[in-house]
Protein backbone atom coordinates (compact mmCIF):
# COMPACT_ATOMS: atom_id res chain seq x y z
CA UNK A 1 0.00 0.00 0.00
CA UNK A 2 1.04 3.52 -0.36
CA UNK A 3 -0.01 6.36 1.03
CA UNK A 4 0.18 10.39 0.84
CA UNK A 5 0.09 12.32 3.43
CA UNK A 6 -0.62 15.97 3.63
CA UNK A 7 -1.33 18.27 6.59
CA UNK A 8 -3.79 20.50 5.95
CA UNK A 9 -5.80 23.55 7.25
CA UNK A 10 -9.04 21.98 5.74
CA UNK A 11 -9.99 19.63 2.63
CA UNK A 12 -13.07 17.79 0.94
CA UNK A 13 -14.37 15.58 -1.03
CA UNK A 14 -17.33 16.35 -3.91
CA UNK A 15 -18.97 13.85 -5.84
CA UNK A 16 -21.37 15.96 -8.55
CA UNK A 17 -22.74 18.94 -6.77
CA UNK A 18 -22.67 16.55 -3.52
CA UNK A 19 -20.08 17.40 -0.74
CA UNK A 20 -19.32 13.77 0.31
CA UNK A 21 -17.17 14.74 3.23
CA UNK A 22 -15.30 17.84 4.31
CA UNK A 23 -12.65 18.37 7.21
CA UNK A 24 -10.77 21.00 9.25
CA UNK A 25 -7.19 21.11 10.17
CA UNK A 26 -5.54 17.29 10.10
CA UNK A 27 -4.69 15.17 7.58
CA UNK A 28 -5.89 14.70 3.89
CA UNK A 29 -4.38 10.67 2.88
CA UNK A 30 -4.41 9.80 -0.46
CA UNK A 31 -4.71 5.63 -0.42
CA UNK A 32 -3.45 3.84 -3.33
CA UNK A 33 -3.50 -0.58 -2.60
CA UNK A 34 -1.56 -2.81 -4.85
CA UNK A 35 -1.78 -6.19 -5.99
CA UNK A 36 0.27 -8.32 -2.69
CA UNK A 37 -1.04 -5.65 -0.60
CA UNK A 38 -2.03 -7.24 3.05
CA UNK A 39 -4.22 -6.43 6.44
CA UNK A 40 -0.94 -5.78 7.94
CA UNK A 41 -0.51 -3.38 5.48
CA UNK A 42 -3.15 -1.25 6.18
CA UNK A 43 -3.07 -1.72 9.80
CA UNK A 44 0.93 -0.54 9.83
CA UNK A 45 -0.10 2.47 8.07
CA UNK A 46 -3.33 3.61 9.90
CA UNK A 47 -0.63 3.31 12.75
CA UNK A 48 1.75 5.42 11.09
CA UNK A 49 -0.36 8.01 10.01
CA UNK A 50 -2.19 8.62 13.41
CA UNK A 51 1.13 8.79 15.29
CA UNK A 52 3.11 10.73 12.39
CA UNK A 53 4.84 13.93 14.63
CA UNK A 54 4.55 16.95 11.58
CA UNK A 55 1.90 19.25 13.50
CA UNK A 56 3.88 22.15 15.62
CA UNK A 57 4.52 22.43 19.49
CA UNK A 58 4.04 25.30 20.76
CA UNK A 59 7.43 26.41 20.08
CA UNK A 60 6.97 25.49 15.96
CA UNK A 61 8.60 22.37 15.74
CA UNK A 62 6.54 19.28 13.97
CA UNK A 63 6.89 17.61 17.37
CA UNK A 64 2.65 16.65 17.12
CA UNK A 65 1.04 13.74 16.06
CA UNK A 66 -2.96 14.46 14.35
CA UNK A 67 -3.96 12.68 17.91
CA UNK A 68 -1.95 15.21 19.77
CA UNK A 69 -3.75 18.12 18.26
CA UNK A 70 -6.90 16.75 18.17
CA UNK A 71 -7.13 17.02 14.35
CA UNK A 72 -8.73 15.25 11.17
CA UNK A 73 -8.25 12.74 8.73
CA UNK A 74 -9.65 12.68 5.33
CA UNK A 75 -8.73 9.19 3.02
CA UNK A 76 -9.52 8.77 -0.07
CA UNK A 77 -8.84 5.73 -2.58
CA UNK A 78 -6.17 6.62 -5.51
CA UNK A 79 -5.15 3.51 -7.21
CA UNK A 80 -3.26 5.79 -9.59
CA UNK A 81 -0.52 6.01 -6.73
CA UNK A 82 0.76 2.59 -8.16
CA UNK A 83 1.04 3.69 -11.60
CA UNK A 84 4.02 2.29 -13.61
CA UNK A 85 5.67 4.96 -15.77
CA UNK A 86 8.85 2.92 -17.05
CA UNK A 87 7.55 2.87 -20.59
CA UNK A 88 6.09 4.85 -22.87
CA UNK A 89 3.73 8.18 -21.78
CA UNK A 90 0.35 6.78 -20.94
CA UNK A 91 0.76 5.08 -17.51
CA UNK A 92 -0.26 1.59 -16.74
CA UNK A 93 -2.14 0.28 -13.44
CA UNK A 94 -1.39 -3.58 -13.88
CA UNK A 95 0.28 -3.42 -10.60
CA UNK A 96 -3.41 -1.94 -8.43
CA UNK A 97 -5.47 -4.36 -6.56
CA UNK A 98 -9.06 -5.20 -8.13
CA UNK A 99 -11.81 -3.95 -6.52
CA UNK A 100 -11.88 -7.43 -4.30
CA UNK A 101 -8.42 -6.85 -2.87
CA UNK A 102 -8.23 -2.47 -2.72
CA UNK A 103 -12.14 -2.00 -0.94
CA UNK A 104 -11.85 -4.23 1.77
CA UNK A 105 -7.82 -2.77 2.81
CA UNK A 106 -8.77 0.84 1.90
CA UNK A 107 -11.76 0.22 4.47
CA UNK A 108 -9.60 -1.82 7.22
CA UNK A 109 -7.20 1.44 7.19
CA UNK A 110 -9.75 3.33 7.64
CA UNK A 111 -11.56 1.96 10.62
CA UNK A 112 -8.44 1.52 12.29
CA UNK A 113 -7.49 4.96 11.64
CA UNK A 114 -10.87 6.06 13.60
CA UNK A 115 -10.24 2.83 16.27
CA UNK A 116 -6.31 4.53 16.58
CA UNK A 117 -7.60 8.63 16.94
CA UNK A 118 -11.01 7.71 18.45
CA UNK A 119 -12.58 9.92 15.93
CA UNK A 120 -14.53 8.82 12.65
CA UNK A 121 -12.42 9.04 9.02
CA UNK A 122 -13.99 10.52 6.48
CA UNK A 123 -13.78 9.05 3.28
CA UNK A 124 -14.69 9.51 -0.38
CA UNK A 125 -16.71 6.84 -2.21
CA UNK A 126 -14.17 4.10 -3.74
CA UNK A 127 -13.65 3.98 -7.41
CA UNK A 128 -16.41 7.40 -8.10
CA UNK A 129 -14.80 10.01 -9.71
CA UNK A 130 -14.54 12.62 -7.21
CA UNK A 131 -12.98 16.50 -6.49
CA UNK A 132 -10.72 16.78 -3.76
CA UNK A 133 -10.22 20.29 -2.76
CA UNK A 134 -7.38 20.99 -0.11
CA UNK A 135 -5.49 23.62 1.48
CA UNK A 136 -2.00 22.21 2.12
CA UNK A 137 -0.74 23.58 5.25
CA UNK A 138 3.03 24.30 5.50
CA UNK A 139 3.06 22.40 2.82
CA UNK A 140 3.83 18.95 4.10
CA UNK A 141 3.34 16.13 2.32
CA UNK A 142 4.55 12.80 3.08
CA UNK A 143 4.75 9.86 1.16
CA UNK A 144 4.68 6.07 2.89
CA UNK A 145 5.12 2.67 1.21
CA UNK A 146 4.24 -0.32 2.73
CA UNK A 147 6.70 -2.43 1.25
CA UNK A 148 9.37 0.06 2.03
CA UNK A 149 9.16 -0.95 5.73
CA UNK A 150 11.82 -1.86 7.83
């Protein structure tokens, strides 16, 4: 699985004219799952993401986790994070898990983001074509690979 992160001052999710979900200050997690991709996976992750220190203390240092600071998380589903772009321009996605494999991992992480924070994760709706409107605070973005885990 791979994730990215980005702390934000406030972000959503449209679908049509329909605001799906919409958050304040916390994190917006793009959530891309790939073919191999495990519950361990997801539950590392969701881990890593709730306890991730890149909010500031009180003297401006990303000491702060999104628990810490009480803040919010926003995941949405992007299997185009595990695109392949080593030929050609047009990219390919033979390496994303099918609906079977990416909807029940993109769920597990998260409910066990909520379990881990104690508050509920919004979401978008899997595989709908949505807008995602964010304002990227600092900016910090952070990018996570579950197979890059040691």
């Amino acid at each position: 699985m791979r994730l990215v992160i980005q702390r934000v001052s406030r972000a959503s999710v449209t679908i049509g004219t329909e605001l799906r979900s919409s958050i304040g200050a916390g994190l917006m997690v793009l959530v891309g799952v790939a073919e191999g991709d495990n519950p361990d996976d997801a539950r590392w992750l969701a881990a890593k993401t709730v306890a991730m220190r890149i909010f500031p203390d009180d003297k401006g240092v990303m000491n702060r986790s999104v628990i810490d600071c009480g803040g919010d998380i926003l995941a949405v589903s992007q299997f185009t994070l595990n695109a392949s772009t080593r030929k050609g321009n047009r990219p390919s996605y033979i390496h994303a898990a099918g609906h079977d494999l990416a909807v029940p991992l993109y769920e597990l992480y998260c409910s066990e983001c909520s379990r881990l924070t104690g508050k509920e994760t919004a979401t978008g709706v899997f595989g709908a074509d949505m807008q995602v409107e964010l304002i990227n605070d600092g900016p910090v973005t952070i990018i996570i690979d579950s197979k890059l885990r040691e």
